[in-house]
C-alpha atoms as a PDB file:
ATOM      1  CA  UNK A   1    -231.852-124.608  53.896  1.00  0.00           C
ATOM      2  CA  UNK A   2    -232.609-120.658  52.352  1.00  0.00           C
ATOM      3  CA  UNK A   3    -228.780-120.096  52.444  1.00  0.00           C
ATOM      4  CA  UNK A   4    -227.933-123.365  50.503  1.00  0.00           C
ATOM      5  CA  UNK A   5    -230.555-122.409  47.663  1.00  0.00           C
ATOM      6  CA  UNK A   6    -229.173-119.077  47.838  1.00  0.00           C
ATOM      7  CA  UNK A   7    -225.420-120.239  47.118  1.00  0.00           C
ATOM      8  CA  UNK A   8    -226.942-122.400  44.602  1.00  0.00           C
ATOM      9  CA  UNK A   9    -228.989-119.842  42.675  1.00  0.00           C
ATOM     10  CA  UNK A  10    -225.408-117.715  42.888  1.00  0.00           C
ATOM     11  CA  UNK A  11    -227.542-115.090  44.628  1.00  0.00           C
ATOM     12  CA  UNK A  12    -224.837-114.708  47.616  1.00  0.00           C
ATOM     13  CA  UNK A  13    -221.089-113.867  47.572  1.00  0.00           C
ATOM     14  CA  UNK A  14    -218.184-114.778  49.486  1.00  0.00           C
ATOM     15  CA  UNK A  15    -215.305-112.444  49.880  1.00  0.00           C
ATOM     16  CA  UNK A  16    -212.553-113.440  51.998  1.00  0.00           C
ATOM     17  CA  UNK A  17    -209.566-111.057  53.267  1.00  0.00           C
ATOM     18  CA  UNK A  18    -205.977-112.142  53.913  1.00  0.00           C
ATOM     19  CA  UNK A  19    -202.865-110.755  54.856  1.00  0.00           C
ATOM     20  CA  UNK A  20    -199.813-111.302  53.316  1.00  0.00           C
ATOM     21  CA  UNK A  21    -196.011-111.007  54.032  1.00  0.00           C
ATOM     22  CA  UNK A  22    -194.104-109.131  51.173  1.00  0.00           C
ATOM     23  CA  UNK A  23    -195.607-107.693  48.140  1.00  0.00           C
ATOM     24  CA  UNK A  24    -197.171-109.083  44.811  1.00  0.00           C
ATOM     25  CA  UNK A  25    -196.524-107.902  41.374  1.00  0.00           C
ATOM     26  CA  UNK A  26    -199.695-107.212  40.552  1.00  0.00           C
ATOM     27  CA  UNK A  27    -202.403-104.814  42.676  1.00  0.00           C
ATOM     28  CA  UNK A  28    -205.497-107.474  40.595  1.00  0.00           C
ATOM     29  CA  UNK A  29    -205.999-110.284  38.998  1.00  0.00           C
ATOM     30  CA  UNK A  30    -206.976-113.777  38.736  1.00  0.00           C
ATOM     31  CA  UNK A  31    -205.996-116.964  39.767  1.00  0.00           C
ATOM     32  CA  UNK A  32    -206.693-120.017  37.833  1.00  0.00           C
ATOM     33  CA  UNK A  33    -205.651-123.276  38.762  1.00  0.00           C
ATOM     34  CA  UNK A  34    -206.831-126.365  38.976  1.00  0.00           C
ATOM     35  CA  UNK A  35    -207.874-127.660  42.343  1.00  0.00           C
ATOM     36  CA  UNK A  36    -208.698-131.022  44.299  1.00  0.00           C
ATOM     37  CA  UNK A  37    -209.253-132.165  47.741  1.00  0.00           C
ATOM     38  CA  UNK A  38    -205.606-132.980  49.632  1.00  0.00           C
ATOM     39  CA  UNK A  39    -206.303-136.450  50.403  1.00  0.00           C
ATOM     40  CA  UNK A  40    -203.810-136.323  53.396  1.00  0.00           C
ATOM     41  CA  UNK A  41    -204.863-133.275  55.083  1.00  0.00           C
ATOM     42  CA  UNK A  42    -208.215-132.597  54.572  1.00  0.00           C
ATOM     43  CA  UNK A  43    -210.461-129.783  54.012  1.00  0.00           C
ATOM     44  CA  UNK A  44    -207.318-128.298  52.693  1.00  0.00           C
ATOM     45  CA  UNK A  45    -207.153-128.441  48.612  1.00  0.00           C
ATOM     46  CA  UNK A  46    -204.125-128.704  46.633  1.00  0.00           C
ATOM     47  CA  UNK A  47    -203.318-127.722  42.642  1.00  0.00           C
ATOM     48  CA  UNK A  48    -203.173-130.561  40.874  1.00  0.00           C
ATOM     49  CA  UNK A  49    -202.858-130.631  36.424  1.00  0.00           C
ATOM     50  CA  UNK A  50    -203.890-134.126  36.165  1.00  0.00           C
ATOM     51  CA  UNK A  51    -206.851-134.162  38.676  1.00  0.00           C
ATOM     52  CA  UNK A  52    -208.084-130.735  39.944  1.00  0.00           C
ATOM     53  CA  UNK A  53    -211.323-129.312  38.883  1.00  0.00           C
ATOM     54  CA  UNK A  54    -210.855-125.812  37.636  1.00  0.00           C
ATOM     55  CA  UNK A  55    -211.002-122.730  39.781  1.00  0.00           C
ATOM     56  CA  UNK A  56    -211.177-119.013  39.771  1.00  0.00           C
ATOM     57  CA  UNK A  57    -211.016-116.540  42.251  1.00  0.00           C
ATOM     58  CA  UNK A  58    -210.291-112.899  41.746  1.00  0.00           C
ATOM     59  CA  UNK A  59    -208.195-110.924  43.960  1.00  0.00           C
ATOM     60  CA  UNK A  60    -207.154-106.841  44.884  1.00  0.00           C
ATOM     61  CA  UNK A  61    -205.194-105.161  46.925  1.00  0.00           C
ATOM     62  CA  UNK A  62    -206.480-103.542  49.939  1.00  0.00           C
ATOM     63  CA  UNK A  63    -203.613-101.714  51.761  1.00  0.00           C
ATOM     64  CA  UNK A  64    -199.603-102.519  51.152  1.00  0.00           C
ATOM     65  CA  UNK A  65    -196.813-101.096  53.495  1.00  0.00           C
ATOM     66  CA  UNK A  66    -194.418-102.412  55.795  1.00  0.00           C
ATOM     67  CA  UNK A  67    -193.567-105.366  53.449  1.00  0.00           C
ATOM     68  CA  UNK A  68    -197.323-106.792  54.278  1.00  0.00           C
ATOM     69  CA  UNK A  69    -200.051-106.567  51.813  1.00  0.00           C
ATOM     70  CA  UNK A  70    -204.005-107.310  52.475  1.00  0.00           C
ATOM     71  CA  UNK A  71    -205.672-108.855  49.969  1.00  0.00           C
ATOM     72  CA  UNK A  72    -209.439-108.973  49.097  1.00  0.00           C
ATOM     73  CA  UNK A  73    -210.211-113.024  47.332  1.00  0.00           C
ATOM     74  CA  UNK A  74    -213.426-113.432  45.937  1.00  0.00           C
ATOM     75  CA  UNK A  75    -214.064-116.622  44.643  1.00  0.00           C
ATOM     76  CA  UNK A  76    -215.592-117.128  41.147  1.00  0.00           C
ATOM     77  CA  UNK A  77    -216.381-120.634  40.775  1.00  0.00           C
ATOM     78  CA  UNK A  78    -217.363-121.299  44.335  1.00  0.00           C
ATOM     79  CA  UNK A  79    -215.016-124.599  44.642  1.00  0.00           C
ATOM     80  CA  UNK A  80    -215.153-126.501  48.450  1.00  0.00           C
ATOM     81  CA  UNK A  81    -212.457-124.890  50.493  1.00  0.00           C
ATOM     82  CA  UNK A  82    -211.724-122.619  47.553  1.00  0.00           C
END
């Protein structure tokens, strides 16, 4: 129950790493884009215009070489399966 107050009083963070085949333009940034539950294959979420609840998460580059890049995602509006 403390860590569900927690998320909700925003005291807590989530950061998430990834790593990704190929490079990005960008070393930062955000991503905004709408998002709602994939009805079909749930938890996943999808980007949908008409019905997806906005969404922000900020991202950075860790390391890049060897056509692989880790990435750092830290979610900004804390959206389910963000």
């Amino acid at each position: 129950m403390l860590l569900v107050e927690q998320f909700a009083e925003k005291t807590v963070r989530k950061e998430y790493t990834a790593v990704l085949n190929g490079t990005l333009k960008s070393d930062n940034g955000i991503i905004d884009l709408p998002l709602r539950p994939d009805l079909e294959d749930r938890p996943r979420q999808m980007v949908c215009e008409e019905h997806g609840k906005h969404s922000q998460t900020q991202y950075e580059t860790i390391t890049s070489k060897s056509n692989t890049t880790r990435i750092l995602f830290k979610p900004i509006t804390g959206r389910t399966h963000q």
